[in-house]
N, C-alpha and C. Protein backbone atom coordinates (compact mmCIF):
# COMPACT_ATOMS: atom_id res chain seq x y z
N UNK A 1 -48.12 -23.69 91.47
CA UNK A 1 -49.25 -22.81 91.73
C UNK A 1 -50.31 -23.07 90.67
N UNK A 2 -51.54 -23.04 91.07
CA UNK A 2 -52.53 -23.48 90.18
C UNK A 2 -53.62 -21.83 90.06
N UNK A 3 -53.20 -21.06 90.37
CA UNK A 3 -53.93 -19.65 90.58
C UNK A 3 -54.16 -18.87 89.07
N UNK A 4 -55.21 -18.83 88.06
CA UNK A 4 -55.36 -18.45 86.81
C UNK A 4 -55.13 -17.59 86.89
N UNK A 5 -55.41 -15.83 88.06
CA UNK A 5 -54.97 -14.92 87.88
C UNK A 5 -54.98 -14.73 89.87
N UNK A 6 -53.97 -14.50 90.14
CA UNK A 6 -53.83 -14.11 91.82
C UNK A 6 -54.42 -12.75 92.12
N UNK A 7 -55.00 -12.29 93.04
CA UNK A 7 -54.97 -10.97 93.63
C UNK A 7 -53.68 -10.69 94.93
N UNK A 8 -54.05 -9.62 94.18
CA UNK A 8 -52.87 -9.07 95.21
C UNK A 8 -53.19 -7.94 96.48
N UNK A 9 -52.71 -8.16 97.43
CA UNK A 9 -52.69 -6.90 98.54
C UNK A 9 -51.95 -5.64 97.92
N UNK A 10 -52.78 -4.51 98.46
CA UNK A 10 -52.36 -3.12 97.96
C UNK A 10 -51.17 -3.26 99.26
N UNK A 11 -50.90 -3.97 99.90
CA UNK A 11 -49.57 -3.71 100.56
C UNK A 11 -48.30 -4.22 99.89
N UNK A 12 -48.68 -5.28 99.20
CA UNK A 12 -47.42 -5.86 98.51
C UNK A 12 -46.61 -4.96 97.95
N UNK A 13 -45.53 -4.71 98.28
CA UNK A 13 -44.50 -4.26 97.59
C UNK A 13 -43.04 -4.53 96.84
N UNK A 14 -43.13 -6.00 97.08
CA UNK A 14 -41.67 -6.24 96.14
C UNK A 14 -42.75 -7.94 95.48
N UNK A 15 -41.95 -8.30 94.54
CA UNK A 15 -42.58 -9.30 93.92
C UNK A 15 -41.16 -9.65 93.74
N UNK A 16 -40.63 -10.93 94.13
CA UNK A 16 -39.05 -11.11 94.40
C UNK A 16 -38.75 -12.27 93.43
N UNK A 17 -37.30 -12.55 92.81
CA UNK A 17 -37.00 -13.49 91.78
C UNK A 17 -38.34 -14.49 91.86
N UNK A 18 -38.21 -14.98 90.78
CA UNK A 18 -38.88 -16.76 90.77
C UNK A 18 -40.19 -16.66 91.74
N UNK A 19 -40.59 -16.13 92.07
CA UNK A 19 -41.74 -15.63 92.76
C UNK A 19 -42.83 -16.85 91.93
N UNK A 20 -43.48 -16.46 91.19
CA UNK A 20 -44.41 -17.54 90.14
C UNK A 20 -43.66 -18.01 88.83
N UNK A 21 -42.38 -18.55 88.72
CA UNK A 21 -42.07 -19.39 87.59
C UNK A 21 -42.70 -20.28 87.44
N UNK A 22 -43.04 -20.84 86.26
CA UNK A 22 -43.14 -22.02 86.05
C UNK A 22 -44.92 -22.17 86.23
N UNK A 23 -45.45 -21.08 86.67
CA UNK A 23 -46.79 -21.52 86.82
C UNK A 23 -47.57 -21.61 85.94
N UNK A 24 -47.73 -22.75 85.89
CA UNK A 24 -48.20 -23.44 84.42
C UNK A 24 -49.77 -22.97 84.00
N UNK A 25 -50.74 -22.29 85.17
CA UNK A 25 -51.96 -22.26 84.84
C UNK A 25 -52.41 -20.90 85.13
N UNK A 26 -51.41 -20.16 85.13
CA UNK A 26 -51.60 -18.86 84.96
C UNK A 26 -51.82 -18.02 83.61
N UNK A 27 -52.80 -16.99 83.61
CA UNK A 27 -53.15 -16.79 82.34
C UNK A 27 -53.69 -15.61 82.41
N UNK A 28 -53.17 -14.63 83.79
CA UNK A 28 -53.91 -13.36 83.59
C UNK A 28 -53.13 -12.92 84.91
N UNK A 29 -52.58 -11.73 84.91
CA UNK A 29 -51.74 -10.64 85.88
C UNK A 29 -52.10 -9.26 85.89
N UNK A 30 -52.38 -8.73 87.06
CA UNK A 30 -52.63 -7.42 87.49
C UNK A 30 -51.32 -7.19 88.11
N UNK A 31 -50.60 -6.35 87.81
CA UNK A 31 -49.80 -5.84 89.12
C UNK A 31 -50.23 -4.60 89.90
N UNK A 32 -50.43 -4.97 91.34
CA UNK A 32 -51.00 -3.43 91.57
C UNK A 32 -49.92 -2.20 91.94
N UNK A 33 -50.40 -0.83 92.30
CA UNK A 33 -49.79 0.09 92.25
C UNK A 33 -48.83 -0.07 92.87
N UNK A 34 -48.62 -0.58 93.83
CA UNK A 34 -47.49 -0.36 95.34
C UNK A 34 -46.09 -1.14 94.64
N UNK A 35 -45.92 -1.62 93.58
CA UNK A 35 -44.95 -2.46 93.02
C UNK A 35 -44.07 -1.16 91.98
N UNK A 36 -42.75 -1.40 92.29
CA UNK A 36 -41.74 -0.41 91.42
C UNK A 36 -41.14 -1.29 90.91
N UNK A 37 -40.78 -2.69 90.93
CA UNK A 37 -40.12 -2.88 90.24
C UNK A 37 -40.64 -4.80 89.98
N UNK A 38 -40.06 -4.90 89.13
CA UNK A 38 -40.61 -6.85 88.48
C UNK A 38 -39.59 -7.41 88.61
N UNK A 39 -38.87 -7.96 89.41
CA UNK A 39 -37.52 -8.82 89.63
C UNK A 39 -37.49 -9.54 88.84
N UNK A 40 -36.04 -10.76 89.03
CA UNK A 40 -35.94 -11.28 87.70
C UNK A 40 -36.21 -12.49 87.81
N UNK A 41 -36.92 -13.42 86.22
CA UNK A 41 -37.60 -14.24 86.64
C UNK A 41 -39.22 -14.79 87.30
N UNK A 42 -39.20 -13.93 87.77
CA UNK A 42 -40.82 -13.41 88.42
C UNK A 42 -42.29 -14.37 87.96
N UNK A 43 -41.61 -14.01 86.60
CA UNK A 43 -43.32 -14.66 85.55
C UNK A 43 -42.46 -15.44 84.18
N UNK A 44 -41.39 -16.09 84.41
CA UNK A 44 -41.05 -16.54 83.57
C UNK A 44 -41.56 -18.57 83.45
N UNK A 45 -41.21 -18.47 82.47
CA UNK A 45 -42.15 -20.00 81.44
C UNK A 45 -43.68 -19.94 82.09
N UNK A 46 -44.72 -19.24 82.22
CA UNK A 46 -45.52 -18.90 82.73
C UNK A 46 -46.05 -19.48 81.21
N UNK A 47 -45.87 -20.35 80.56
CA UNK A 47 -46.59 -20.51 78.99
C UNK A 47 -48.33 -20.57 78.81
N UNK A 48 -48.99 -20.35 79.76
CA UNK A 48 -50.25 -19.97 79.55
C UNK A 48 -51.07 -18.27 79.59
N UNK A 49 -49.84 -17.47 79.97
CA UNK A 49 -50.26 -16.16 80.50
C UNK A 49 -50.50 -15.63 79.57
N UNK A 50 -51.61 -15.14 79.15
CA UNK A 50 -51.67 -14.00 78.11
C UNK A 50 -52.17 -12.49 78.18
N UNK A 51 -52.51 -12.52 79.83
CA UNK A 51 -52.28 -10.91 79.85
C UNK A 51 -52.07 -9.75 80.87
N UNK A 52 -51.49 -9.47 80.80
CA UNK A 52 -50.73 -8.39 81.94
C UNK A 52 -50.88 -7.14 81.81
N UNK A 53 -51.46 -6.59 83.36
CA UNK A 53 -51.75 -5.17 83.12
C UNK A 53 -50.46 -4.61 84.47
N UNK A 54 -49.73 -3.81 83.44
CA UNK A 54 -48.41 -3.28 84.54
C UNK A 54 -48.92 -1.45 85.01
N UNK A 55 -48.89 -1.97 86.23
CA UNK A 55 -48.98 -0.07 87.13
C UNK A 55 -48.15 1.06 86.57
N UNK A 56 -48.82 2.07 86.59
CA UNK A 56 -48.41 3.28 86.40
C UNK A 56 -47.13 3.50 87.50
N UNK A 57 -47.09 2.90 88.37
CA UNK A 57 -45.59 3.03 89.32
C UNK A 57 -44.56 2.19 88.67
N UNK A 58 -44.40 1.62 88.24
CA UNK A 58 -43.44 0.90 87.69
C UNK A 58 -42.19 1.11 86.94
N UNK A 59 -41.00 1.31 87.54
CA UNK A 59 -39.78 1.93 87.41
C UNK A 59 -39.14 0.70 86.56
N UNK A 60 -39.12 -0.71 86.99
CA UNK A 60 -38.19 -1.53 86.23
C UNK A 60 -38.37 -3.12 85.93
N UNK A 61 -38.63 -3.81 84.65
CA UNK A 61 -38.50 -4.98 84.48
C UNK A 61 -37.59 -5.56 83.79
N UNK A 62 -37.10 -6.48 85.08
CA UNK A 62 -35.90 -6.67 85.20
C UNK A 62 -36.00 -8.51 84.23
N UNK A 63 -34.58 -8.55 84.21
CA UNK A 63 -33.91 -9.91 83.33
C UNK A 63 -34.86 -11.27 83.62
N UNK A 64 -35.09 -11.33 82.24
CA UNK A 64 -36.05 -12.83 82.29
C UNK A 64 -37.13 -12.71 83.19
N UNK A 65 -38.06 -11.67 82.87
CA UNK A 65 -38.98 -11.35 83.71
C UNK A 65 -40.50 -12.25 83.11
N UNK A 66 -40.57 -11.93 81.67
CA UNK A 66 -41.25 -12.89 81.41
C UNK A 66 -41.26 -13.90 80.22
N UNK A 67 -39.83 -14.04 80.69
CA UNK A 67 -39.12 -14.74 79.01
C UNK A 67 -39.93 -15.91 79.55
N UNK A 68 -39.94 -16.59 77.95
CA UNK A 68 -40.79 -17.98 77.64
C UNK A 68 -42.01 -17.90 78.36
N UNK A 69 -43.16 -16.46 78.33
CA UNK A 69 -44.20 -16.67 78.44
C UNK A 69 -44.85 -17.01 76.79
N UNK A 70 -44.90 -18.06 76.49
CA UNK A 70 -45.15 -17.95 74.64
C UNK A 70 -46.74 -17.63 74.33
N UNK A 71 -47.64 -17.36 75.97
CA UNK A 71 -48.91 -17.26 75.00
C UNK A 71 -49.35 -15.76 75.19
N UNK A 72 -48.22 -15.10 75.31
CA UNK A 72 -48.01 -13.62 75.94
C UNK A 72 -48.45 -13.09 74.08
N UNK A 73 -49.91 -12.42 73.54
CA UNK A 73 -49.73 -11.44 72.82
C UNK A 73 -49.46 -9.81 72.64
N UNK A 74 -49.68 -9.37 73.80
CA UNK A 74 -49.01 -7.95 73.59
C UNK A 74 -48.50 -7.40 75.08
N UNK A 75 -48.21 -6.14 74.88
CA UNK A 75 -47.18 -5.78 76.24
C UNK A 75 -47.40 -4.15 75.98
N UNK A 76 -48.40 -3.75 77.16
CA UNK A 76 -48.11 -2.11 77.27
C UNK A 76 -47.10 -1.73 78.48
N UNK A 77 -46.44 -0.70 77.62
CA UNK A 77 -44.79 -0.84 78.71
C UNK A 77 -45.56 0.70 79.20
N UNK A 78 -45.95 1.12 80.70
CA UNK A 78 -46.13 1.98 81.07
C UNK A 78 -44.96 3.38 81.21
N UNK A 79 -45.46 4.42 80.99
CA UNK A 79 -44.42 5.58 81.24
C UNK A 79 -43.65 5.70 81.77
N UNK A 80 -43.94 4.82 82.97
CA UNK A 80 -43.01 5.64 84.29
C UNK A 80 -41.35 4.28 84.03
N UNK A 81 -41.87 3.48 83.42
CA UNK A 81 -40.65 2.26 83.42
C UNK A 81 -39.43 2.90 82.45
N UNK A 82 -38.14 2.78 83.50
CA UNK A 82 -36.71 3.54 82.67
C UNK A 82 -36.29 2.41 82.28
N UNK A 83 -36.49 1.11 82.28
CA UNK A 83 -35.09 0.49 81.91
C UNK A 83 -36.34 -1.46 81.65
N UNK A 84 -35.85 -1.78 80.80
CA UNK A 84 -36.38 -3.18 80.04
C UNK A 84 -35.11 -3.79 80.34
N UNK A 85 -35.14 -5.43 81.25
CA UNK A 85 -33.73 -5.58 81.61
C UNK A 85 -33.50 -7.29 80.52
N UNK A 86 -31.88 -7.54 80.33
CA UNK A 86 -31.83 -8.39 79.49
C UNK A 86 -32.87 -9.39 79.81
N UNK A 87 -33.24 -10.05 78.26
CA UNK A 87 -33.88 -11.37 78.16
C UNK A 87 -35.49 -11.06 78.82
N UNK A 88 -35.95 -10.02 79.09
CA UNK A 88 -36.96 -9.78 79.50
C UNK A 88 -38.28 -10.37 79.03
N UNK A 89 -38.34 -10.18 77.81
CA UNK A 89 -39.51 -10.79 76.95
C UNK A 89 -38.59 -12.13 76.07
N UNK A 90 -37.53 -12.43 76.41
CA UNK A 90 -37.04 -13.29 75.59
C UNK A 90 -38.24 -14.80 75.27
N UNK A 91 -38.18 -14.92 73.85
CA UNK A 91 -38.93 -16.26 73.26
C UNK A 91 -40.63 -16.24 74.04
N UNK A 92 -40.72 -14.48 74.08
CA UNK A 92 -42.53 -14.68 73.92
C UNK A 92 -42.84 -14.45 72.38
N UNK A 93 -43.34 -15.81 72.01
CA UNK A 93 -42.98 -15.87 70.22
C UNK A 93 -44.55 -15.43 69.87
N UNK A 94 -45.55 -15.35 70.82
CA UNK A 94 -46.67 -14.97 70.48
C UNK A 94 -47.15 -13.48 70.33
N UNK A 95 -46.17 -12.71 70.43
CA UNK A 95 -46.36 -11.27 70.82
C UNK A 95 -46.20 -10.74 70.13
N UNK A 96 -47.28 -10.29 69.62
CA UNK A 96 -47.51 -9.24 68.41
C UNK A 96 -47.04 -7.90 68.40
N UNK A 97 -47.30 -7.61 69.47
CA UNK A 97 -47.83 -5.81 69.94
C UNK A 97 -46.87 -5.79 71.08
N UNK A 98 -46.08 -4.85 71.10
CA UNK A 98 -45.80 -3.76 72.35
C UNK A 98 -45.50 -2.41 72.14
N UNK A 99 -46.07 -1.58 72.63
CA UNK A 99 -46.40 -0.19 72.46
C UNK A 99 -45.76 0.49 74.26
N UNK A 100 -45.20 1.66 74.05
CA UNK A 100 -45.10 2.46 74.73
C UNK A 100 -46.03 3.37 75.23
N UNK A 101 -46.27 3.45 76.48
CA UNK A 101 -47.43 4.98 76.94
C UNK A 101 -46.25 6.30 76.62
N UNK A 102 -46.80 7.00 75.97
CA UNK A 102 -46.00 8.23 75.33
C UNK A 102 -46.70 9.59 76.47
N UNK A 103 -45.67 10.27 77.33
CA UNK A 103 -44.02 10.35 77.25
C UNK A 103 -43.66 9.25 77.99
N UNK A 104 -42.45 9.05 77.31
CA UNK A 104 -42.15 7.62 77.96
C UNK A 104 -40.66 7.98 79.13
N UNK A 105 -40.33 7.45 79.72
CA UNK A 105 -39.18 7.69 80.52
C UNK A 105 -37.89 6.36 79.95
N UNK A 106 -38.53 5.93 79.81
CA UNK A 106 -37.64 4.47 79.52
C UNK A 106 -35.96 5.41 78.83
N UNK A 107 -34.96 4.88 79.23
CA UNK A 107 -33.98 5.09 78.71
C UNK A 107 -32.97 3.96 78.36
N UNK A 108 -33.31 2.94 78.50
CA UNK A 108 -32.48 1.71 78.60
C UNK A 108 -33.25 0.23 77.79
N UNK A 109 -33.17 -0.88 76.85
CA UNK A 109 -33.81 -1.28 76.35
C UNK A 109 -32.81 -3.03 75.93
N UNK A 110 -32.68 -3.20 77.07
CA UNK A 110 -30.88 -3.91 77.41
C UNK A 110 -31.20 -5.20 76.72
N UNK A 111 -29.92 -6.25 76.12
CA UNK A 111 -29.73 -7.38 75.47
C UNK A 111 -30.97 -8.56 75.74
N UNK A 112 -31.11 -8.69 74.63
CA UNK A 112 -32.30 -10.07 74.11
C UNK A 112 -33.23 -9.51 74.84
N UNK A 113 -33.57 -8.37 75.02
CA UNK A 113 -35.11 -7.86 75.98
C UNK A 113 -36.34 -8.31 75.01
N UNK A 114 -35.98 -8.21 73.72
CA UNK A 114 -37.43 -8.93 72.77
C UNK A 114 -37.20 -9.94 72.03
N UNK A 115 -35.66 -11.11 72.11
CA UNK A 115 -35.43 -11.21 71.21
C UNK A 115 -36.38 -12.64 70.95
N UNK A 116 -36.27 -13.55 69.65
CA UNK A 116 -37.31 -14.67 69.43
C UNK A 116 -38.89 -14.81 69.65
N UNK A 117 -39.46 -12.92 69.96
CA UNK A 117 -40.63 -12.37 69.85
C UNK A 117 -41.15 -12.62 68.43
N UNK A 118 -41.04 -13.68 67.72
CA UNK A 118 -41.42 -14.20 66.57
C UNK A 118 -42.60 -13.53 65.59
N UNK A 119 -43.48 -13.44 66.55
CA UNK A 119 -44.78 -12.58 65.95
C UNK A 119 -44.58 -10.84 65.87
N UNK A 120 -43.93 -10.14 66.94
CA UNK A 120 -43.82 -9.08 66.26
C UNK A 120 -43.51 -8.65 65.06
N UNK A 121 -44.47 -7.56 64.92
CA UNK A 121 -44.10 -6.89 63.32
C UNK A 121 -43.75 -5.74 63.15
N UNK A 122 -44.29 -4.67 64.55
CA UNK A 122 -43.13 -3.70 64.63
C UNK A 122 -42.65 -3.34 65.72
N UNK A 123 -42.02 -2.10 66.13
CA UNK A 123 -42.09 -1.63 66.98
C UNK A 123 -41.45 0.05 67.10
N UNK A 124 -41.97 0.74 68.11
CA UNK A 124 -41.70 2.24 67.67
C UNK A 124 -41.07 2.55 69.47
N UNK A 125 -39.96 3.22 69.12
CA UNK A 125 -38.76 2.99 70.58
C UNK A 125 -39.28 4.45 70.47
N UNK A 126 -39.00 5.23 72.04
CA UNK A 126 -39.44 6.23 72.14
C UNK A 126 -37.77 6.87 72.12
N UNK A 127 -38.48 8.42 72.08
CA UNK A 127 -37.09 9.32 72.42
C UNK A 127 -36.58 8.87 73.28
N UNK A 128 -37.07 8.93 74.31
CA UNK A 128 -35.96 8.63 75.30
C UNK A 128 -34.82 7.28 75.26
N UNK A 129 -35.27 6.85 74.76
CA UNK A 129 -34.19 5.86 74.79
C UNK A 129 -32.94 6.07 74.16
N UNK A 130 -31.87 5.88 75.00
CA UNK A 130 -30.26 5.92 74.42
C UNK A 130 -29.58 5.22 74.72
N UNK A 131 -30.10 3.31 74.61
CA UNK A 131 -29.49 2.48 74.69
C UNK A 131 -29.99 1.31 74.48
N UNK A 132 -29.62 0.61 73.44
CA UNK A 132 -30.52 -0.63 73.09
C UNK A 132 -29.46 -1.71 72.59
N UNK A 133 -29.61 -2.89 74.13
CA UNK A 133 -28.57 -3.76 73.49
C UNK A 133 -28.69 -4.98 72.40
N UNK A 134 -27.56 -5.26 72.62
CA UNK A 134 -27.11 -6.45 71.66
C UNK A 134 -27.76 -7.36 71.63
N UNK A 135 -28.79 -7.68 70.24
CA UNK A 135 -29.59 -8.95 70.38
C UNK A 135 -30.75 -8.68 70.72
N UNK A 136 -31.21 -7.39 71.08
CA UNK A 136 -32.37 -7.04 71.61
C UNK A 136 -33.84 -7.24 70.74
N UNK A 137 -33.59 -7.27 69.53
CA UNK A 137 -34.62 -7.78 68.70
C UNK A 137 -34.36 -8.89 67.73
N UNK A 138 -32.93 -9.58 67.93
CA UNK A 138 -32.66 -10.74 67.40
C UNK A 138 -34.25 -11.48 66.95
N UNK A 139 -34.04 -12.61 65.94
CA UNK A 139 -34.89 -13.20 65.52
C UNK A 139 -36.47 -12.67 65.48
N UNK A 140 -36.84 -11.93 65.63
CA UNK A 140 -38.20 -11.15 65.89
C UNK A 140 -38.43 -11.39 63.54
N UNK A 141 -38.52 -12.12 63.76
CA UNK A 141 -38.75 -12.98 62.02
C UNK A 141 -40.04 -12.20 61.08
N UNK A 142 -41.15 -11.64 62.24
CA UNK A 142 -42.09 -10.75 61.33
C UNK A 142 -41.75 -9.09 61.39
N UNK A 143 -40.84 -8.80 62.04
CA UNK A 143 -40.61 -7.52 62.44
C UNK A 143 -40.25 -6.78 61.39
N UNK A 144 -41.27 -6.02 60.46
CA UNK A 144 -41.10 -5.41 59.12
C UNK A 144 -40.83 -3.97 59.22
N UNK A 145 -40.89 -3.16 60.67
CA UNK A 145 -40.75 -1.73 60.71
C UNK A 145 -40.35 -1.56 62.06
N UNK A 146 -39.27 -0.77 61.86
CA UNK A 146 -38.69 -0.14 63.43
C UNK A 146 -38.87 1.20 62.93
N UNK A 147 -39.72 2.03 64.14
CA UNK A 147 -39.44 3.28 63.93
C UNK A 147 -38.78 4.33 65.25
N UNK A 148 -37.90 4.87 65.30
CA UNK A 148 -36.92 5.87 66.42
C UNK A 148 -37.21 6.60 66.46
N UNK A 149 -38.41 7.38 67.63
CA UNK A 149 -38.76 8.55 67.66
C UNK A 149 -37.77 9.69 68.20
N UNK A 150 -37.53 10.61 67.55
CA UNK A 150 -37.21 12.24 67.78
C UNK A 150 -37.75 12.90 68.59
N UNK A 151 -36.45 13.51 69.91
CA UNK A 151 -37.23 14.42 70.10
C UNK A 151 -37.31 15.82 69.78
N UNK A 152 -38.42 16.64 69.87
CA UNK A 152 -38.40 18.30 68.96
C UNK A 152 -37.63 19.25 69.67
């Protein structure tokens, strides 16, 4: 696929495995509203993408969703998303920033979901979360502050 950033139909509703792997000249993603979930694989080695705007509907991104996007710098994880699935962001080494929309729903934050995110330096997990696997921030080499929010 040679498409820098695709539009999408407000009918689309599933965006299915491997959908745009590998698309080498991609470098900009909208997902629109009608999408709940990012299958796995989807936007992975996408190594030119650097920026993605994810819908307020968005319940789940799933395994290797956009691992080895490396020119990926930041990631707003919208509210409504419960669950970050393994290897998700795995070896986006360019990614500085990912921030939560606060209140967050997310409860799940599963194996190597950030890990070899090289450039991060921090990151702040919301309350909700009560589960963060193994490896999940492995190698993240600038990552100088984790902070675990409380809830009151």
């Amino acid at each position: 696929m040679h498409a820098e950033s695709p539009n999408f139909a407000s009918s689309v509703k599933y965006i299915k495995n491997h959908a745009f792997k590998r698309c080498l000249s991609l470098e900009k993603i909208t997902i629109p509203f009608s999408i709940k979930s990012i299958d796995c694989d989807v936007f992975s080695f996408c190594r030119r993408l650097k920026e993605i705007t994810l819908p307020s509907s968005l319940k789940y991104i799933e395994c290797n969703a956009f691992c080895w996007c490396s020119s990926l710098e930041q990631i707003i994880i919208p509210s409504s998303v419960l669950s970050i699935g393994k290897e998700a962001f795995y070896h986006c080494h360019s990614m500085s920033h990912v921030s939560f929309q606060i209140p967050s729903a997310i409860t799940s934050i599963q194996s190597s979901a950030f890990e070899m995110c090289s450039s991060l330096t921090e990151i702040v997990i919301p309350p909700s979360v009560d589960s963060i696997g193994h490896l999940a921030f492995n190698n993240c080499k600038k990552l100088k502050e984790v902070s675990i929010l409380h809830s009151i």
